[in-house]
C-alpha atoms as a PDB file:
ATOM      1  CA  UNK A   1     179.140  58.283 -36.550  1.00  0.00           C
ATOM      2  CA  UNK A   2     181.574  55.639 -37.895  1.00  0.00           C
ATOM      3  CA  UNK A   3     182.672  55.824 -41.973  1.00  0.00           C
ATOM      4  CA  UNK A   4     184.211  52.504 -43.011  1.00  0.00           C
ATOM      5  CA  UNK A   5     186.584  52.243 -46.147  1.00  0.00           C
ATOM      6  CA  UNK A   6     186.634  48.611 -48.004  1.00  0.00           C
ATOM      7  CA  UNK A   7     189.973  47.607 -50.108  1.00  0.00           C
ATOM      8  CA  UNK A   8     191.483  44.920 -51.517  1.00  0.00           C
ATOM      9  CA  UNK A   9     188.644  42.759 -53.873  1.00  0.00           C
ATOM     10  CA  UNK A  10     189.313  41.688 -56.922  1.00  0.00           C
ATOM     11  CA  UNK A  11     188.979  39.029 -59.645  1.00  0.00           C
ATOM     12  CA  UNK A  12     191.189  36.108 -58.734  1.00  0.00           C
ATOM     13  CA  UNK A  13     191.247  32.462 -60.092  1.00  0.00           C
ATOM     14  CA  UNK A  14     189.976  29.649 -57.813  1.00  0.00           C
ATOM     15  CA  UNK A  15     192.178  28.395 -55.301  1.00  0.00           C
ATOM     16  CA  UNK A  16     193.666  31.881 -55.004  1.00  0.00           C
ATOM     17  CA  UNK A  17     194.060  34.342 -52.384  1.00  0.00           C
ATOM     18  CA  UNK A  18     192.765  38.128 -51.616  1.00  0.00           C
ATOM     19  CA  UNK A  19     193.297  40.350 -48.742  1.00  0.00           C
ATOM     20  CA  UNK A  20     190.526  42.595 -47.654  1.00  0.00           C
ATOM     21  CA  UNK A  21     191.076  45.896 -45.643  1.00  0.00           C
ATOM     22  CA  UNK A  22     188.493  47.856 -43.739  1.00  0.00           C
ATOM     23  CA  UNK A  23     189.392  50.962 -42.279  1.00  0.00           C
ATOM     24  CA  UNK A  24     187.234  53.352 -39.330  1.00  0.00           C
ATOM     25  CA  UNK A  25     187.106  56.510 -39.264  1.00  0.00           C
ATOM     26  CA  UNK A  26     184.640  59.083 -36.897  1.00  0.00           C
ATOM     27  CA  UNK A  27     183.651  57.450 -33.543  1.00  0.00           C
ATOM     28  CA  UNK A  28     186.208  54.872 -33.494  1.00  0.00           C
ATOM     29  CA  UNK A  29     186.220  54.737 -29.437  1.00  0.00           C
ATOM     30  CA  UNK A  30     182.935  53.371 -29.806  1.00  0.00           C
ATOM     31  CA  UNK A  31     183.512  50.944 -31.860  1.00  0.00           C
ATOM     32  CA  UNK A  32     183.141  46.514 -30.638  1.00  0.00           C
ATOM     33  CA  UNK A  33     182.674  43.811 -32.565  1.00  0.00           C
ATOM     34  CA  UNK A  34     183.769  44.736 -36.543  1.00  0.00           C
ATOM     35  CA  UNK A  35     183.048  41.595 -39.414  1.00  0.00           C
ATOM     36  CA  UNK A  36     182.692  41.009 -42.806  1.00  0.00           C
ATOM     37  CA  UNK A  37     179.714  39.961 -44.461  1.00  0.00           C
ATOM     38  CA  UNK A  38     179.131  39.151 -47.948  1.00  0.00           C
ATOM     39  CA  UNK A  39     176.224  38.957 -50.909  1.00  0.00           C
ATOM     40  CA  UNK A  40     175.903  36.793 -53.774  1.00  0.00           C
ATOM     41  CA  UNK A  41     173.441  38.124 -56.492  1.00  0.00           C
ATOM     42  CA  UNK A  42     169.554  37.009 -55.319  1.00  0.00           C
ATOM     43  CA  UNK A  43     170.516  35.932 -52.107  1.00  0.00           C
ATOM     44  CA  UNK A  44     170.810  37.709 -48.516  1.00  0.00           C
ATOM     45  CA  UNK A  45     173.398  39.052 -46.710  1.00  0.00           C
ATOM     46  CA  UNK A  46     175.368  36.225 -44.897  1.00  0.00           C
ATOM     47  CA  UNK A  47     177.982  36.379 -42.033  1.00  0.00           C
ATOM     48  CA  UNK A  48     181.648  35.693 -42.714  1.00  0.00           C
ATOM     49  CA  UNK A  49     183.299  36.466 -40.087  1.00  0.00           C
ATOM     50  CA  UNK A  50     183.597  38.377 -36.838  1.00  0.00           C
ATOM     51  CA  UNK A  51     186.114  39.939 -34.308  1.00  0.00           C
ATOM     52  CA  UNK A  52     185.957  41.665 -31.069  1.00  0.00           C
ATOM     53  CA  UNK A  53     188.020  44.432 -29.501  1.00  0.00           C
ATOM     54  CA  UNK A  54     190.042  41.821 -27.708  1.00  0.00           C
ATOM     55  CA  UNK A  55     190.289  39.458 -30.708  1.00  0.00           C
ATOM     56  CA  UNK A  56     187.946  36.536 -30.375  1.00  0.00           C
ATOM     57  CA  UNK A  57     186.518  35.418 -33.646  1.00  0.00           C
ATOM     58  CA  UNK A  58     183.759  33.860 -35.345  1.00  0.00           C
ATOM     59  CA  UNK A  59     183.478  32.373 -38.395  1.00  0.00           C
ATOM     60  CA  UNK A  60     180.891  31.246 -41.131  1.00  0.00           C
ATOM     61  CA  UNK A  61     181.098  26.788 -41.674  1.00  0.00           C
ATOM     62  CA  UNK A  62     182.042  27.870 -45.311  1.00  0.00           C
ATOM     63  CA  UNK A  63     185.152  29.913 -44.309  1.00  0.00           C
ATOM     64  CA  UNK A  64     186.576  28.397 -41.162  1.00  0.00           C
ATOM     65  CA  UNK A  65     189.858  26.815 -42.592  1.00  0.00           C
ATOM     66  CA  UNK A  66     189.922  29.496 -45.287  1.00  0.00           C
ATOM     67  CA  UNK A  67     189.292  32.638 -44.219  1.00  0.00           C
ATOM     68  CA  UNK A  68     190.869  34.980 -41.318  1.00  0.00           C
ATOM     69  CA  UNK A  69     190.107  37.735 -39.492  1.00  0.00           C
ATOM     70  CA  UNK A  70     191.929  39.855 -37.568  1.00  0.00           C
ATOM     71  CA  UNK A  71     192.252  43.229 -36.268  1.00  0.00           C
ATOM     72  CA  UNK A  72     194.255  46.482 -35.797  1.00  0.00           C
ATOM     73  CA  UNK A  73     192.903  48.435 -33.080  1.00  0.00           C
ATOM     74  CA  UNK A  74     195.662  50.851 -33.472  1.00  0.00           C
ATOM     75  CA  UNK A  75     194.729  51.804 -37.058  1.00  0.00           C
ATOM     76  CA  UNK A  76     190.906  51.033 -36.686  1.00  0.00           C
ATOM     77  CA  UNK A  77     191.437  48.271 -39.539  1.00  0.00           C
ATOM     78  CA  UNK A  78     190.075  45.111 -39.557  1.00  0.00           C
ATOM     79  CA  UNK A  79     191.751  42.313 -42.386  1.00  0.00           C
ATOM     80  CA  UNK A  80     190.020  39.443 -43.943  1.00  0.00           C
ATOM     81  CA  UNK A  81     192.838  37.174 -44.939  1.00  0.00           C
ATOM     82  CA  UNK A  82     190.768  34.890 -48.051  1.00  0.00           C
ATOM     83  CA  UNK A  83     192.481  31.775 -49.206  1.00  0.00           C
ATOM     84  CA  UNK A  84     191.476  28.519 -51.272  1.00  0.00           C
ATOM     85  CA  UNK A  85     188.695  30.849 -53.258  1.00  0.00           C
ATOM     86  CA  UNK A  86     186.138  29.301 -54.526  1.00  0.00           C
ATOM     87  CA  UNK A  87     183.896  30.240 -57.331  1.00  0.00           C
ATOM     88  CA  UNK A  88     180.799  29.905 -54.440  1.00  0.00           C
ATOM     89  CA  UNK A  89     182.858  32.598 -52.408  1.00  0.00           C
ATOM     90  CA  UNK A  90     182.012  35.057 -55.116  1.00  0.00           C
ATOM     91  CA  UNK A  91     180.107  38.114 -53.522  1.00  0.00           C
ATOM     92  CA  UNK A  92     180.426  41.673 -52.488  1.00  0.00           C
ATOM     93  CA  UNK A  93     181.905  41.551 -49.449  1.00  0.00           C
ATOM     94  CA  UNK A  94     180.866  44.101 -46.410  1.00  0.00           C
ATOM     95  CA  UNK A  95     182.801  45.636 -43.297  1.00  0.00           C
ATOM     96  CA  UNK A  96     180.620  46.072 -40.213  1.00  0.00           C
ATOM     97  CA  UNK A  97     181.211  48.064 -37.060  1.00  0.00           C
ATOM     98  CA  UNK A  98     178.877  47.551 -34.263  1.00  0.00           C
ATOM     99  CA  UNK A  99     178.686  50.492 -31.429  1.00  0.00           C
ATOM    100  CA  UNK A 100     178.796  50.587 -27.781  1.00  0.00           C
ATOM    101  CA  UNK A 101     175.190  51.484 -27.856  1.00  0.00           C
ATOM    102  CA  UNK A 102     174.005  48.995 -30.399  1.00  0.00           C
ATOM    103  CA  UNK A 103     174.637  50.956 -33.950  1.00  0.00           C
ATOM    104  CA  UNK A 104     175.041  49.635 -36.959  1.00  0.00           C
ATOM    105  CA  UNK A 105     178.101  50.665 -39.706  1.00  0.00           C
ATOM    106  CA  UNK A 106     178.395  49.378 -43.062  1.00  0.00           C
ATOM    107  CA  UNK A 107     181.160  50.025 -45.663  1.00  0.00           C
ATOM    108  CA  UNK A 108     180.593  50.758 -49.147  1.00  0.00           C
ATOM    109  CA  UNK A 109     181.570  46.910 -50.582  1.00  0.00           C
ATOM    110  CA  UNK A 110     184.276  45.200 -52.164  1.00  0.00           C
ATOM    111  CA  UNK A 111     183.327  43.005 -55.285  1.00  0.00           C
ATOM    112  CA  UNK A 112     185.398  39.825 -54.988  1.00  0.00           C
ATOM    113  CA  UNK A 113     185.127  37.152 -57.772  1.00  0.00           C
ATOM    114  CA  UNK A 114     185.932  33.621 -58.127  1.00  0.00           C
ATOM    115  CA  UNK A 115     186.689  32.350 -61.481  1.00  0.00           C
ATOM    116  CA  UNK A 116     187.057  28.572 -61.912  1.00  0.00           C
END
């Protein structure tokens, strides 16, 4: 099993910045990829971003130029570095560990909002 811990959301005015935090905890050996998702009220769960053990990313259209990921394999944290917020970009926001074997971890969420 892998627990994830969410930090860092907050209300923020648009064109701001927020730092997210996701810490692992459990069966952090098996950990891979780790991202961030988010959710806007009536709408599904969308893809931000993405990282692997040996740092490649991924990002969502909306984000890349924004947003970045990166990763602390020696603390089992993964950051989402959030700037130029937009009011669109509010959401909670999800951490997401994927196993060796295919398993599926989500954090609690982190309510970020975008005021304009």
């Amino acid at each position: 099993q892998v627990q994830l811990v969410e930090s860092g959301g907050g209300l923020v005015q648009a064109g701001g910045s927020l730092r997210l935090s996701c810490a692992a905890s459990g069966s952090i050996s098996s950990i891979r990829p780790m991202g961030w998702y988010r959710q806007a009220p009536g709408k599904q769960r969308d893809l931000v971003a993405v990282i692997t053990r040996a740092g490649s990313t991924n990002y969502a259209d909306s984000v890349k130029g924004r947003f970045t990921i990166s990763r602390d394999n020696a603390k089992n944290t993964v950051f989402l570095q959030m700037n130029s917020l937009k009011p669109d970009d509010t959401a909670i926001y999800y951490c997401d560990a994927k196993s060796i074997v295919g398993s599926d971890y989500w954090g609690q969420g982190t309510q970020v909002t975008v005021s304009s």
